[in-house]
N, C-alpha and C. Protein backbone atom coordinates (compact mmCIF):
# COMPACT_ATOMS: atom_id res chain seq x y z
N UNK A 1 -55.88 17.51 -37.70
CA UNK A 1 -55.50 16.47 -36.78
C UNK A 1 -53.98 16.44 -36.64
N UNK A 2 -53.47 16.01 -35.50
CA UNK A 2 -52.25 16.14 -34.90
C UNK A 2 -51.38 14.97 -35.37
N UNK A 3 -50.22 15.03 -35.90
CA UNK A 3 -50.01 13.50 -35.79
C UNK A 3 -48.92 12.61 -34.66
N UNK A 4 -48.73 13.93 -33.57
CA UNK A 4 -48.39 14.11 -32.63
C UNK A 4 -48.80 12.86 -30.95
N UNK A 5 -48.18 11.95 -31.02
CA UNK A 5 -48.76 10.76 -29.86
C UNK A 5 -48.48 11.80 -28.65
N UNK A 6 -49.59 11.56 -27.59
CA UNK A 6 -49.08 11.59 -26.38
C UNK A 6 -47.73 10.92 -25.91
N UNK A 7 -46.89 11.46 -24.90
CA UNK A 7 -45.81 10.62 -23.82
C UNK A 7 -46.44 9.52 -22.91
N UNK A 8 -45.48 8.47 -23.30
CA UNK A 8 -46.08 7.46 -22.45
C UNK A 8 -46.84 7.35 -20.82
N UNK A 9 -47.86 7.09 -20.52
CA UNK A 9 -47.87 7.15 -18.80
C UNK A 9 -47.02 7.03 -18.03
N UNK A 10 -46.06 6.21 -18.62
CA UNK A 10 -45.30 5.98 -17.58
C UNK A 10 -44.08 7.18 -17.07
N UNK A 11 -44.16 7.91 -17.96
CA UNK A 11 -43.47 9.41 -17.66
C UNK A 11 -44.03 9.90 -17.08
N UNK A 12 -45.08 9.53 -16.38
CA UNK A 12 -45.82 10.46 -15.56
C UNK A 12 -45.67 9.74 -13.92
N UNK A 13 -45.20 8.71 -13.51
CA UNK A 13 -44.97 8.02 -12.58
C UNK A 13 -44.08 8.61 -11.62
N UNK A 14 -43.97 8.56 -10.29
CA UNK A 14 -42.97 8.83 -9.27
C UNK A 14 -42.09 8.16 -9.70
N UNK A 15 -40.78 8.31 -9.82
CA UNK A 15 -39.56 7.42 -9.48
C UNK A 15 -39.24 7.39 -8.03
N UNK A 16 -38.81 6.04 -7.23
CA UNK A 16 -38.64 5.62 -6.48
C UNK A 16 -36.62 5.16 -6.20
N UNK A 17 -36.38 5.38 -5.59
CA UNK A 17 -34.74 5.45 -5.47
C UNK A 17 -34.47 4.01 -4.30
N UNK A 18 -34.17 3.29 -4.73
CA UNK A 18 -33.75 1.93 -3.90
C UNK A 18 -32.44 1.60 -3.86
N UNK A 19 -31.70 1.99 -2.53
CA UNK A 19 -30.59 1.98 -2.60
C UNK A 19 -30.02 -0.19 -2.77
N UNK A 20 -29.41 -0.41 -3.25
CA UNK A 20 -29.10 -2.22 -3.17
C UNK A 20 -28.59 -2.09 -2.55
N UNK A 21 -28.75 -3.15 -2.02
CA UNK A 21 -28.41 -3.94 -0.53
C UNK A 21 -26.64 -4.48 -0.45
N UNK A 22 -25.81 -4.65 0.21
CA UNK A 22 -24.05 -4.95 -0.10
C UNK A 22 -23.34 -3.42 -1.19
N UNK A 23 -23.98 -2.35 -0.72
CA UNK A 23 -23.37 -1.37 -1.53
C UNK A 23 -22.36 -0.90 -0.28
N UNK A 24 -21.47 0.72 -0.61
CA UNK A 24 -20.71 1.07 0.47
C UNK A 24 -21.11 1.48 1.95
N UNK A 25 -20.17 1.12 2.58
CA UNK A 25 -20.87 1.43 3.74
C UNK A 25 -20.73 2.55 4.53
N UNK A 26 -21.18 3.81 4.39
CA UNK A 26 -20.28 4.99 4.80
C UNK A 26 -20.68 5.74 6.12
N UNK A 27 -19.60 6.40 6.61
CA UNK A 27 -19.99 7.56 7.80
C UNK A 27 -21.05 8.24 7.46
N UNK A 28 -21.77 8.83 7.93
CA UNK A 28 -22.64 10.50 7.99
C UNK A 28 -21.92 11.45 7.24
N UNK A 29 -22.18 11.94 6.86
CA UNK A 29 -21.18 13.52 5.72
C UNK A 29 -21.56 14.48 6.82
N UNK A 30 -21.74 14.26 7.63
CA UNK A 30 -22.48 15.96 8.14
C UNK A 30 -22.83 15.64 9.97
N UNK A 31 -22.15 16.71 11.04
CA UNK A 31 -22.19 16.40 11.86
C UNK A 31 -22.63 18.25 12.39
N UNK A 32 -23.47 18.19 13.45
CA UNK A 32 -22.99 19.51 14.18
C UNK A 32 -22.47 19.48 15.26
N UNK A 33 -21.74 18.19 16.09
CA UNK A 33 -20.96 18.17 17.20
C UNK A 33 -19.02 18.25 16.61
N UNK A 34 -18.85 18.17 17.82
CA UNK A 34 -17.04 18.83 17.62
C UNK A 34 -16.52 17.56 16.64
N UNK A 35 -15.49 18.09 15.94
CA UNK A 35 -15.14 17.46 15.10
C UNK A 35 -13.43 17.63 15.02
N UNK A 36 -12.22 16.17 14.69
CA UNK A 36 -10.86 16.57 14.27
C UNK A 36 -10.93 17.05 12.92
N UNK A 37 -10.14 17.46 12.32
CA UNK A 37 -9.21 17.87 11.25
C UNK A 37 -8.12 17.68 11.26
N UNK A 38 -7.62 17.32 9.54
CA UNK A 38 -6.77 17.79 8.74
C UNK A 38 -6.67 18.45 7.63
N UNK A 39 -5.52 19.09 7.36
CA UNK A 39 -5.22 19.46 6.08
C UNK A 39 -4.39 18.68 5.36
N UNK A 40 -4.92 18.21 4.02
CA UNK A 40 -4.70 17.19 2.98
C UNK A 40 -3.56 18.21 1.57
N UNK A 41 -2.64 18.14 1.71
CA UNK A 41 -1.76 18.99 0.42
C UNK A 41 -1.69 17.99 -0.67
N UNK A 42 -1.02 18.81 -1.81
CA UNK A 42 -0.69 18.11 -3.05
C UNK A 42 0.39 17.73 -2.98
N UNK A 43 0.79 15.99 -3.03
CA UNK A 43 1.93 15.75 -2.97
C UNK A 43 3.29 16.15 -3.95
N UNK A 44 2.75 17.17 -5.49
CA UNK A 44 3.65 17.87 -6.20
C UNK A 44 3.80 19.01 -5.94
N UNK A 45 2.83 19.48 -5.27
CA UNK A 45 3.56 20.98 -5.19
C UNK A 45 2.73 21.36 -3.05
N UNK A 46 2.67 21.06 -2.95
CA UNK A 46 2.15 21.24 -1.42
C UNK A 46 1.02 22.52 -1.21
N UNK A 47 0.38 22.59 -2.36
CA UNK A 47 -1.25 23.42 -2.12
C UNK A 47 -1.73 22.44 -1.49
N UNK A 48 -2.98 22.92 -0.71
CA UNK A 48 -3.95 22.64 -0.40
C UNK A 48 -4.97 22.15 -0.81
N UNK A 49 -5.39 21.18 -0.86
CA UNK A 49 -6.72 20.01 -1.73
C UNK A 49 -8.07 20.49 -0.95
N UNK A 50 -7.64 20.43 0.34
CA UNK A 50 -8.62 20.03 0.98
C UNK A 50 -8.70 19.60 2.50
N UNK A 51 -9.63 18.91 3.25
CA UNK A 51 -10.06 18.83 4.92
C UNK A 51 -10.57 17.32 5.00
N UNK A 52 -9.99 16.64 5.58
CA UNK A 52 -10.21 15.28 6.00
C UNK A 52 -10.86 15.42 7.84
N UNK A 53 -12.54 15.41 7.85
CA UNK A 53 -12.76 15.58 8.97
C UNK A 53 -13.23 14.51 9.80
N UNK A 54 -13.97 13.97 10.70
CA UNK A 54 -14.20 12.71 11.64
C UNK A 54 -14.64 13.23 13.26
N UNK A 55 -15.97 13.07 13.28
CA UNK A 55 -16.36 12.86 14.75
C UNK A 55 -17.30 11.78 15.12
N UNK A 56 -16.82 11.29 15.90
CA UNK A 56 -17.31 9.85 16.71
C UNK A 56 -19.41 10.27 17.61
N UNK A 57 -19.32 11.46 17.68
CA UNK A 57 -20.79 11.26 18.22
C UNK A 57 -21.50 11.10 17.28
N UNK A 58 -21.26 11.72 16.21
CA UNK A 58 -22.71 11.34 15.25
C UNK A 58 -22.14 10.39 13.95
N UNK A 59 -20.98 9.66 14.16
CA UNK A 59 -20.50 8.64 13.58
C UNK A 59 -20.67 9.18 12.09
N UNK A 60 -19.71 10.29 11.90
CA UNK A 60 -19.48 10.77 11.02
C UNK A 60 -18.36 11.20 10.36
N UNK A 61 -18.05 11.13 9.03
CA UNK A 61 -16.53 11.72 8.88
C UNK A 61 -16.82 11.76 7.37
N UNK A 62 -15.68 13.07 6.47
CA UNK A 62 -15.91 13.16 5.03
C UNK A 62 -14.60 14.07 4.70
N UNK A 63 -14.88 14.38 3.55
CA UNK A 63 -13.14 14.99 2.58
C UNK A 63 -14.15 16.43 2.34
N UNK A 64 -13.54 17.33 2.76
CA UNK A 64 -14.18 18.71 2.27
C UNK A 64 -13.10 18.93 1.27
N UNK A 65 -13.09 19.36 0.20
CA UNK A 65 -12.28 20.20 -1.02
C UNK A 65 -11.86 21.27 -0.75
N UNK A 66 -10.92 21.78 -1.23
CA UNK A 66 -10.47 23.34 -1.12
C UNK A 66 -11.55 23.66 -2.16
N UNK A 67 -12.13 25.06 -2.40
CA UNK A 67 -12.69 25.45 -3.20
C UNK A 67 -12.05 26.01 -4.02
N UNK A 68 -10.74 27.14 -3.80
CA UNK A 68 -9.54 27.54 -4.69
C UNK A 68 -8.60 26.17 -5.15
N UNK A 69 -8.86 25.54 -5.35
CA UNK A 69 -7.87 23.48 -5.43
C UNK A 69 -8.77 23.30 -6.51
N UNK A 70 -10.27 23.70 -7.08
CA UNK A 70 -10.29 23.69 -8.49
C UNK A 70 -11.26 22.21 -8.50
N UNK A 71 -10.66 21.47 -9.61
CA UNK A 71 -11.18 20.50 -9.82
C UNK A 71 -10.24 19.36 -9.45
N UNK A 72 -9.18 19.43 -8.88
CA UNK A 72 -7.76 18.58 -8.90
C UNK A 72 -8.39 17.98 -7.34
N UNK A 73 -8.38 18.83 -6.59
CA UNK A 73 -9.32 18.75 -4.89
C UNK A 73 -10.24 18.41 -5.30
N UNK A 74 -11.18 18.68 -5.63
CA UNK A 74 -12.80 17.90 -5.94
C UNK A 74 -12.03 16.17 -6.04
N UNK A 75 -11.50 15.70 -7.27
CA UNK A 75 -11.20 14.57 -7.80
C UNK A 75 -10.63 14.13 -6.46
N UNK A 76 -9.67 14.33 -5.85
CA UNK A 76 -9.03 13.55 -4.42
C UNK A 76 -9.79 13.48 -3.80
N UNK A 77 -11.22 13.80 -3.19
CA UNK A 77 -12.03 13.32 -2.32
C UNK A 77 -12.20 11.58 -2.30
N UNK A 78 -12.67 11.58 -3.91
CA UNK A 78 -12.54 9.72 -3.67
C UNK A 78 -11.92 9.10 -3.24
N UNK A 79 -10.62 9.52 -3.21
CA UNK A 79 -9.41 8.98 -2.63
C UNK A 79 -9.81 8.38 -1.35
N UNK A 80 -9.75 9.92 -0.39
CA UNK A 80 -10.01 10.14 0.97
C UNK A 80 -11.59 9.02 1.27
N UNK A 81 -12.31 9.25 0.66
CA UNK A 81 -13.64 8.73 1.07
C UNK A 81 -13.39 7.12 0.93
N UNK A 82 -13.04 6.48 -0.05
CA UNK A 82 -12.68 5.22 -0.05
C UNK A 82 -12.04 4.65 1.27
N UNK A 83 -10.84 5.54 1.94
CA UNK A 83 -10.17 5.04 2.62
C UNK A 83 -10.80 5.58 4.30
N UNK A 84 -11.95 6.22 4.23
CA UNK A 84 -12.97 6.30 5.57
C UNK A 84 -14.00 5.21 5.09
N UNK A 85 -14.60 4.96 4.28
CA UNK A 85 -15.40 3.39 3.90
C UNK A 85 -14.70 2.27 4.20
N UNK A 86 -12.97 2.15 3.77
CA UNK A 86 -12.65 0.84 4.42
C UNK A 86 -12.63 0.63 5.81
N UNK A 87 -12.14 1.55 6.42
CA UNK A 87 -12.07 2.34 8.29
C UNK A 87 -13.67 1.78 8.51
N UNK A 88 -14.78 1.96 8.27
CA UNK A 88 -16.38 2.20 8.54
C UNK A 88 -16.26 0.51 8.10
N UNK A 89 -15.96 -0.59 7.40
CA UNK A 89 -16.18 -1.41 6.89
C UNK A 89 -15.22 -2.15 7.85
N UNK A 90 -14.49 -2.17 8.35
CA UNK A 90 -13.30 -2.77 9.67
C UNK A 90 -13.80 -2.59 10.72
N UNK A 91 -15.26 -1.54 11.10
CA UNK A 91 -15.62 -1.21 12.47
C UNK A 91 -15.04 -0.41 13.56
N UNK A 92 -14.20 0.63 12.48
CA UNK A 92 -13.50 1.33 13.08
C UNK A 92 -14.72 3.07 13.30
N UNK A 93 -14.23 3.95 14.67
CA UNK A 93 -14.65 4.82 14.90
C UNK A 93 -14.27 5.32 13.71
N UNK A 94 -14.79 6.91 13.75
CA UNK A 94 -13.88 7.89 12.67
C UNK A 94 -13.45 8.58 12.96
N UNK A 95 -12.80 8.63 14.35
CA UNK A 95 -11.36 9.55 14.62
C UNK A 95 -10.80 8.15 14.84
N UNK A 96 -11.11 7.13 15.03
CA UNK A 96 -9.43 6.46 14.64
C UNK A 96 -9.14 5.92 13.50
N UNK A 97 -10.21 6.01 12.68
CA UNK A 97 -9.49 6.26 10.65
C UNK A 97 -8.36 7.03 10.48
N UNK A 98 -9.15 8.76 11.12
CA UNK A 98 -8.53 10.14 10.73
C UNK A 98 -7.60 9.54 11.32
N UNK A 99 -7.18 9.33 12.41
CA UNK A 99 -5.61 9.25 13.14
C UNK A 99 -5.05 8.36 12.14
N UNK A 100 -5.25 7.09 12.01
CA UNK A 100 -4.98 6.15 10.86
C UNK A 100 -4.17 7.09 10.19
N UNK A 101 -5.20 7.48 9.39
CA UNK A 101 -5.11 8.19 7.93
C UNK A 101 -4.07 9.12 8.37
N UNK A 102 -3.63 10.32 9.48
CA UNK A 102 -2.86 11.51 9.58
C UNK A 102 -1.79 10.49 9.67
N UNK A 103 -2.04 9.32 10.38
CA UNK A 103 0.05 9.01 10.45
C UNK A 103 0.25 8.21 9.54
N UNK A 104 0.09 8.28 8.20
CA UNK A 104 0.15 7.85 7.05
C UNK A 104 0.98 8.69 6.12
N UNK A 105 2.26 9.17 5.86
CA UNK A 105 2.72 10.17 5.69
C UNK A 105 3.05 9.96 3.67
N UNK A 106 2.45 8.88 3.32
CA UNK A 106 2.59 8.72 2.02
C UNK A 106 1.20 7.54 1.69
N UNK A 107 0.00 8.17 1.65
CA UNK A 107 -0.82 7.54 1.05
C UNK A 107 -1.52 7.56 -0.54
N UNK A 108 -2.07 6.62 -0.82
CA UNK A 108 -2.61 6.80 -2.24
C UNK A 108 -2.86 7.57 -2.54
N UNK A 109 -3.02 7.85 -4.11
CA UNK A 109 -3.71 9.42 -4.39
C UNK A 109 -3.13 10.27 -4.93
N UNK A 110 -2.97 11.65 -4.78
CA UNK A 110 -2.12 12.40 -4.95
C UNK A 110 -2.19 13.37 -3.98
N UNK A 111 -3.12 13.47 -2.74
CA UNK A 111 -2.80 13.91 -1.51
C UNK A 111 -2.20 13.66 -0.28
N UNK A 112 -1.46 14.31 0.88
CA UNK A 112 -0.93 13.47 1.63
C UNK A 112 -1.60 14.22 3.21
N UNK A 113 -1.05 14.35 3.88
CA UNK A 113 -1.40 14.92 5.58
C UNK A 113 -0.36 15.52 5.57
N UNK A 114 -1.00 17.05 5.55
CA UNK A 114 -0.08 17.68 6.07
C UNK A 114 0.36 17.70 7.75
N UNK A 115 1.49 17.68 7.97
CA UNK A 115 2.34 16.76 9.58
C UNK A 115 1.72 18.66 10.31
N UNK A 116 1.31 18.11 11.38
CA UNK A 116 1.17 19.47 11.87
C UNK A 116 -0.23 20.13 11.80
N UNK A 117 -0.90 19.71 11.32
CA UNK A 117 -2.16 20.55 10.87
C UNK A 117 -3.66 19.64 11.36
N UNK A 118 -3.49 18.55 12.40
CA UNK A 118 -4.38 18.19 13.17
C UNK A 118 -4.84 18.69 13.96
N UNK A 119 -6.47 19.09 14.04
CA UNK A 119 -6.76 20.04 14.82
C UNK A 119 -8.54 19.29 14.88
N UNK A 120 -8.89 20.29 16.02
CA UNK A 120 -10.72 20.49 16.90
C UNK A 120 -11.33 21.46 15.99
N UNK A 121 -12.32 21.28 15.78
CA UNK A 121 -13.59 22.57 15.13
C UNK A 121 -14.47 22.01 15.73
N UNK A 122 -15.61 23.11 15.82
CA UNK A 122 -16.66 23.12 16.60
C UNK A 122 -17.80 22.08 16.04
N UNK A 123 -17.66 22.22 14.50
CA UNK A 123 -18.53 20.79 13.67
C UNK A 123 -18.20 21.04 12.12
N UNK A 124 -18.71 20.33 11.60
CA UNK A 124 -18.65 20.11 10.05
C UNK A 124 -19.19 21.40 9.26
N UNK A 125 -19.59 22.21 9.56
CA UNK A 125 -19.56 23.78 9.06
C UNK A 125 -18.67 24.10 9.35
N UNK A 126 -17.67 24.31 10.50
CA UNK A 126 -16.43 25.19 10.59
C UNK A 126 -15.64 24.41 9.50
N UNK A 127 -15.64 23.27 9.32
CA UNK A 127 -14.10 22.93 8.68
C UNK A 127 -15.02 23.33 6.92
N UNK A 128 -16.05 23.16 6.62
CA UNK A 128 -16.84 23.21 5.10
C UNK A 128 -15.96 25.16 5.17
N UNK A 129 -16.22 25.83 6.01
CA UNK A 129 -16.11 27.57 5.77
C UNK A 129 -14.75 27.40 5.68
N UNK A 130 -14.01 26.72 6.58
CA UNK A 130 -11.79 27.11 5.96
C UNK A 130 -11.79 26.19 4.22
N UNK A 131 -12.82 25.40 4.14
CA UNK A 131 -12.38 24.72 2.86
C UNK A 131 -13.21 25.81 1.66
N UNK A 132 -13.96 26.58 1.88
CA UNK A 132 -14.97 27.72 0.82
C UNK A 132 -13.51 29.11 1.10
N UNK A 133 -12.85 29.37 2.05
CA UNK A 133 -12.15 30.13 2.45
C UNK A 133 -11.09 30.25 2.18
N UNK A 134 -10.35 29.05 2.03
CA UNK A 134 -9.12 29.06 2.23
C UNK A 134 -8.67 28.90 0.85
């Protein structure tokens, strides 16, 4: 004889995911219509973090990482994302966050806008491939 108990039933149950209610309120991460850009540098040494993107048709906008930026870019996304949640929480579009946010030439964080580097992509895959790329 075993002296081995079965696992409770209840390990055997679906879990169910309920998001609460007054949590953040955010854009879409993911669009396939045209989209702005920026490029986000390190305010100590001026690498590249990362892509601050925003398009208004599918009311979407997010922080892509540099993928060569390591873990330093990963960590600044919160930054960026906090400050498109307050934009989304004011009732603002999300190209007029991004604009917000580009003429902001010293914001929180440790990333800034790089001056110059506002630009169109075709959607949120082009700017994800310069941030796996670049």
């Amino acid at each position: 004889m075993s002296s081995e108990q079965p696992p409770p039933s209840r390990f055997d149950d679906d879990m169910l995911f309920r998001e609460k209610p007054g949590g953040a309120v955010d854009y879409k991460d993911w669009t396939e219509k045209p989209v702005r850009y920026f490029t986000v540098v390190d305010k100590e040494n001026a690498s590249i973090l990362g892509y601050l993107w925003a398009g208004d048709e599918d009311d979407a906008a997010a922080y892509e990482p540099r993928k060569a930026g390591g873990s330093r870019a990963t960590n600044e996304g919160m930054s960026w994302i906090e400050r498109l949640r307050e934009g989304k929480a004011r009732g603002l579009r999300p190209t007029q966050v991004l604009l917000e946010l580009y003429g902001d030439p010293e914001p929180g964080g440790r990333g800034r806008p790089l001056p110059g580097s506002l630009a169109d992509a075709p959607n949120a895959a082009a700017v994800e491939a310069f941030a796996k790329s670049a």
